[in-house]
N, C-alpha and C. Protein backbone atom coordinates (compact mmCIF):
# COMPACT_ATOMS: atom_id res chain seq x y z
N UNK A 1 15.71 22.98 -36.07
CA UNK A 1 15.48 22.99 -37.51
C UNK A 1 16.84 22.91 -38.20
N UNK A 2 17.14 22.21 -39.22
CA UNK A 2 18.02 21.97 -39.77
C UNK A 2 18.14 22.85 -41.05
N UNK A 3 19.81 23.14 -41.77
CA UNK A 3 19.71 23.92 -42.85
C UNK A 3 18.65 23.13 -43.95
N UNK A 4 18.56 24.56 -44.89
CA UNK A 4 17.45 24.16 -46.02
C UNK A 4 16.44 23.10 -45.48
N UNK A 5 15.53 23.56 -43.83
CA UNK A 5 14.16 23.24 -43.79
C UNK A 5 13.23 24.39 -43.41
N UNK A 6 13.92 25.58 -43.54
CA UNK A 6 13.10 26.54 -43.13
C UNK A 6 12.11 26.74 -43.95
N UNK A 7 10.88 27.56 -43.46
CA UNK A 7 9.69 27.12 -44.77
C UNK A 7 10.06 28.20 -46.25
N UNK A 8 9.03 27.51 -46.90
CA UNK A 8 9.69 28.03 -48.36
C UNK A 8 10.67 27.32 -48.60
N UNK A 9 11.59 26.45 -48.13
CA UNK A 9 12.48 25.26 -48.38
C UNK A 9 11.59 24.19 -49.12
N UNK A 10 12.49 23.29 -50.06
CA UNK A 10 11.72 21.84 -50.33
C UNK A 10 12.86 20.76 -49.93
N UNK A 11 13.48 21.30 -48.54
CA UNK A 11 14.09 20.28 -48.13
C UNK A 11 15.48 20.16 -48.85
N UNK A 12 15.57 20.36 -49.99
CA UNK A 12 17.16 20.36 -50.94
C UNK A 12 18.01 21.52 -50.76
N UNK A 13 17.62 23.04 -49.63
CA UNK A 13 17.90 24.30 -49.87
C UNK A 13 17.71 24.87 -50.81
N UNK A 14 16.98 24.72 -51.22
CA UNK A 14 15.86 25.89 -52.53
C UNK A 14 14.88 26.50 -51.70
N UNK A 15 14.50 27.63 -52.20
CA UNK A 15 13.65 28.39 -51.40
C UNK A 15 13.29 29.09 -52.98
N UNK A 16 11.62 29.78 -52.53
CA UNK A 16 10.97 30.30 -53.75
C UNK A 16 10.82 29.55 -55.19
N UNK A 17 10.42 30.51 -56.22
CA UNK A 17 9.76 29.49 -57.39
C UNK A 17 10.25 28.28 -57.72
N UNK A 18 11.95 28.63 -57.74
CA UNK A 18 12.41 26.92 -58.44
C UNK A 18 12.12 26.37 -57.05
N UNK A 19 12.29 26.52 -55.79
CA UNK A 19 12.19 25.30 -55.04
C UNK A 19 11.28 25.07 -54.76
N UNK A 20 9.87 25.79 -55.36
CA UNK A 20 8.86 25.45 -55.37
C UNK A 20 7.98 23.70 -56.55
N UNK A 21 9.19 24.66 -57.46
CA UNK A 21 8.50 23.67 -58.63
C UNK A 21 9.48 22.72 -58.55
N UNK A 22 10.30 22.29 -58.18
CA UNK A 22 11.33 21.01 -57.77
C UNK A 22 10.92 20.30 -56.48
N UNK A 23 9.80 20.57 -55.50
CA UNK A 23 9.30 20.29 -54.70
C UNK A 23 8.26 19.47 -54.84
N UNK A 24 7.29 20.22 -56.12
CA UNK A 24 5.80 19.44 -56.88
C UNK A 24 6.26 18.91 -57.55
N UNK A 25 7.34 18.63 -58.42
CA UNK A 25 7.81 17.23 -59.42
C UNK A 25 8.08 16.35 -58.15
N UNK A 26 8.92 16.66 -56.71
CA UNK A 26 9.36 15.63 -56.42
C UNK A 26 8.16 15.03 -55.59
N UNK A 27 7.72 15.86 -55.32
CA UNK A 27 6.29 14.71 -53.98
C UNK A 27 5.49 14.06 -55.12
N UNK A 28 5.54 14.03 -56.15
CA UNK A 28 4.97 12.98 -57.29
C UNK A 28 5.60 11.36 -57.35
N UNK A 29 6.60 11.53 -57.12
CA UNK A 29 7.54 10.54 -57.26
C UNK A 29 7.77 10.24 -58.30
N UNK A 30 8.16 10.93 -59.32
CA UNK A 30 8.44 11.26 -60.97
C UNK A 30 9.16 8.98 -61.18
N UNK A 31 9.57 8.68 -60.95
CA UNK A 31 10.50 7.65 -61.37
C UNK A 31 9.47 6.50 -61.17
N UNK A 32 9.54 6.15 -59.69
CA UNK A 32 8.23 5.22 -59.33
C UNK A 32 6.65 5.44 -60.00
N UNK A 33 5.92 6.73 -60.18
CA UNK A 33 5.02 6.85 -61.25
C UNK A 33 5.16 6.41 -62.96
N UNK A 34 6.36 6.80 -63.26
CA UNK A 34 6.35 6.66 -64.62
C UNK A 34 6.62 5.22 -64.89
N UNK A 35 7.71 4.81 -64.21
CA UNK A 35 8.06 3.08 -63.91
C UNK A 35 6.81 2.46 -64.29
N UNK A 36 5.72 2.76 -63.24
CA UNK A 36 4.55 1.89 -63.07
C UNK A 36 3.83 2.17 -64.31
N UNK A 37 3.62 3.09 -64.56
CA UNK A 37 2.81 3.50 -65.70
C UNK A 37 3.40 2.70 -67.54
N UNK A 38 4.48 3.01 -67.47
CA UNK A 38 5.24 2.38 -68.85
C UNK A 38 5.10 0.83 -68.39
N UNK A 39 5.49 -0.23 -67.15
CA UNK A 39 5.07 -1.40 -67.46
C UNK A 39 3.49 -1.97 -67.57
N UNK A 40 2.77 -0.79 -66.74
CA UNK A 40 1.30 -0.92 -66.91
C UNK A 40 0.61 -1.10 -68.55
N UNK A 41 1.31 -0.20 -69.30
CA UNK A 41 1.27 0.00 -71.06
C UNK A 41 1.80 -1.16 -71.37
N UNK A 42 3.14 -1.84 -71.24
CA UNK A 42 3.80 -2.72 -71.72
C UNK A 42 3.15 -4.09 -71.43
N UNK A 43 2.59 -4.06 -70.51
CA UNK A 43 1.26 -5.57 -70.00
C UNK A 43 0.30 -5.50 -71.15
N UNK A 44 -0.39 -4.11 -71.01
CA UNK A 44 -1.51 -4.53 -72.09
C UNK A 44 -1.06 -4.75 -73.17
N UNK A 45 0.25 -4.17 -73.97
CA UNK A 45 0.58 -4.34 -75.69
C UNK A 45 0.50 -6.18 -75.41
N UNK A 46 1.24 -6.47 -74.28
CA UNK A 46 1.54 -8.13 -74.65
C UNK A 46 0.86 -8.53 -74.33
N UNK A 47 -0.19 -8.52 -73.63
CA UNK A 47 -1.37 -9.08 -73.56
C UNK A 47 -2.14 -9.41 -74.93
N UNK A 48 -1.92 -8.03 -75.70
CA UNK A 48 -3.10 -8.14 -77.32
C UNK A 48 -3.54 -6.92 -76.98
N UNK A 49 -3.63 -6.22 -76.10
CA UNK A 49 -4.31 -5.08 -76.34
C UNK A 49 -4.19 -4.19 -77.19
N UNK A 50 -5.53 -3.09 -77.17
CA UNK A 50 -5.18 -2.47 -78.71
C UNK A 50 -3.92 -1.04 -77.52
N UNK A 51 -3.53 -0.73 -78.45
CA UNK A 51 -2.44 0.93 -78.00
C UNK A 51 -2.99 1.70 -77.61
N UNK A 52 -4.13 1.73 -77.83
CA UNK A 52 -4.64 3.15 -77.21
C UNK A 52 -5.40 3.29 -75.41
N UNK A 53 -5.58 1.65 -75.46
CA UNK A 53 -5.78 0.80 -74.33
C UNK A 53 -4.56 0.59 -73.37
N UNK A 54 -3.52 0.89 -74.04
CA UNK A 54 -2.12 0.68 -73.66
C UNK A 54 -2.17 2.06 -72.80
N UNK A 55 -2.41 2.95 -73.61
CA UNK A 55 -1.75 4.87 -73.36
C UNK A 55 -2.90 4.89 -72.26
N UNK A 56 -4.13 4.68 -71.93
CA UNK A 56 -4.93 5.18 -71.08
C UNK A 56 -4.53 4.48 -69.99
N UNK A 57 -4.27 3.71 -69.82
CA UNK A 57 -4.00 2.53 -68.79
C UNK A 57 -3.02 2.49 -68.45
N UNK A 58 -2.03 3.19 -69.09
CA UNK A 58 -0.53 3.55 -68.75
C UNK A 58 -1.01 5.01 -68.35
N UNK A 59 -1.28 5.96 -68.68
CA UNK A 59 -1.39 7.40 -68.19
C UNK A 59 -2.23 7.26 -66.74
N UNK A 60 -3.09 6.38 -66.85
CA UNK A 60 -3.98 6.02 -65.13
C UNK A 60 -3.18 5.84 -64.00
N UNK A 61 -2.68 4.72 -64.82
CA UNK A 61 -1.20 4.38 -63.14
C UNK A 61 -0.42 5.49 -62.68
N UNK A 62 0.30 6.13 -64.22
CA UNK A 62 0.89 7.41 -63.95
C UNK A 62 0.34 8.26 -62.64
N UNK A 63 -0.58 8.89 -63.33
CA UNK A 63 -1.72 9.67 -62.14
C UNK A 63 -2.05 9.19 -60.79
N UNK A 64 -2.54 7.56 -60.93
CA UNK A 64 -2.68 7.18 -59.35
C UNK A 64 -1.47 6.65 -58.82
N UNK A 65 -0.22 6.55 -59.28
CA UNK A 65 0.71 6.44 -58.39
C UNK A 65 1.07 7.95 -57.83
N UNK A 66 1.14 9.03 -58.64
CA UNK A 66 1.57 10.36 -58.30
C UNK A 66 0.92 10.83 -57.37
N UNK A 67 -0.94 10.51 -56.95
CA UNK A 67 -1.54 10.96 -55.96
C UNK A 67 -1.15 9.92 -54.83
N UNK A 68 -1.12 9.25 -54.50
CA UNK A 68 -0.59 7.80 -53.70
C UNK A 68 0.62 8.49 -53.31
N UNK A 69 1.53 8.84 -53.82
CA UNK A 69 2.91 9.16 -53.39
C UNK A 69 2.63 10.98 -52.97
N UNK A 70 1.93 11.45 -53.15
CA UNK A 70 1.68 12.85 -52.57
C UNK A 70 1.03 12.84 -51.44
N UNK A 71 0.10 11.65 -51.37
CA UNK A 71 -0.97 11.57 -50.17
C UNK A 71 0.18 11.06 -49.30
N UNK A 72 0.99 10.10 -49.52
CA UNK A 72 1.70 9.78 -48.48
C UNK A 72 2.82 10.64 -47.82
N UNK A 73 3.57 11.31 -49.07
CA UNK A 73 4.34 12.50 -48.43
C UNK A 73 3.61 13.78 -47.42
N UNK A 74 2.74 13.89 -47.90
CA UNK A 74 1.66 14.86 -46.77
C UNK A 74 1.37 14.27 -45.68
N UNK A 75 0.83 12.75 -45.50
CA UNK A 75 0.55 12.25 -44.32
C UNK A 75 1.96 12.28 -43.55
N UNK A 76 3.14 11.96 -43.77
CA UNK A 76 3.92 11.63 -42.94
C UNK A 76 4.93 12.59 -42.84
N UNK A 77 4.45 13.77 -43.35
CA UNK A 77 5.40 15.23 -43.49
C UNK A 77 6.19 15.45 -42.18
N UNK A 78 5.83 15.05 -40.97
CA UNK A 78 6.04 15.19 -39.97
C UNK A 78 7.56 14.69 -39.37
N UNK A 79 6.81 13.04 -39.93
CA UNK A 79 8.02 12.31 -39.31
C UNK A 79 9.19 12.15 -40.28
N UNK A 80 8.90 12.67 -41.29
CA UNK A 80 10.40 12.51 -42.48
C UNK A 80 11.15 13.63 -42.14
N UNK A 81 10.14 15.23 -41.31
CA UNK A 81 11.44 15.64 -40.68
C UNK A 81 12.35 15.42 -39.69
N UNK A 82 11.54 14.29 -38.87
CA UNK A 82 12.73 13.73 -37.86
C UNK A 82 12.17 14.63 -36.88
């Protein structure tokens, strides 16, 4: 086992609440979710869509990229520790 993977670690050497909650922002994939989500919004405005069609459809991607990128960090928890 390597430093900062003992459990209660999120892998960065945090242990307990903050490395708890720096752990659930990161298995979201905060950058790649929001990415997808803001050009998902930015398709429909130029498309013609109305905005509010924009925000739902942009907040969707948000969400299903964040579960997509959690499901995958859980499936392969294993082998990303090496």
């Amino acid at each position: 086992m390597t430093a900062g993977a003992g459990a209660g670690s999120n892998g960065m050497g945090r242990s307990g609440p903050l490395g708890t909650i720096i752990g659930l922002i990161r298995i979201v994939h905060p950058y790649p979710s929001l990415l997808d989500g803001l050009v998902t919004g930015a398709l429909v405005l130029i498309a013609g869509g109305p905005f509010l069609t924009a925000i739902r459809l942009g907040l969707a991607m948000v969400l299903l990229q964040a579960a997509i990128g959690t499901a995958n960090d859980l499936a392969d928890e294993a082998v990303d520790r090496g």
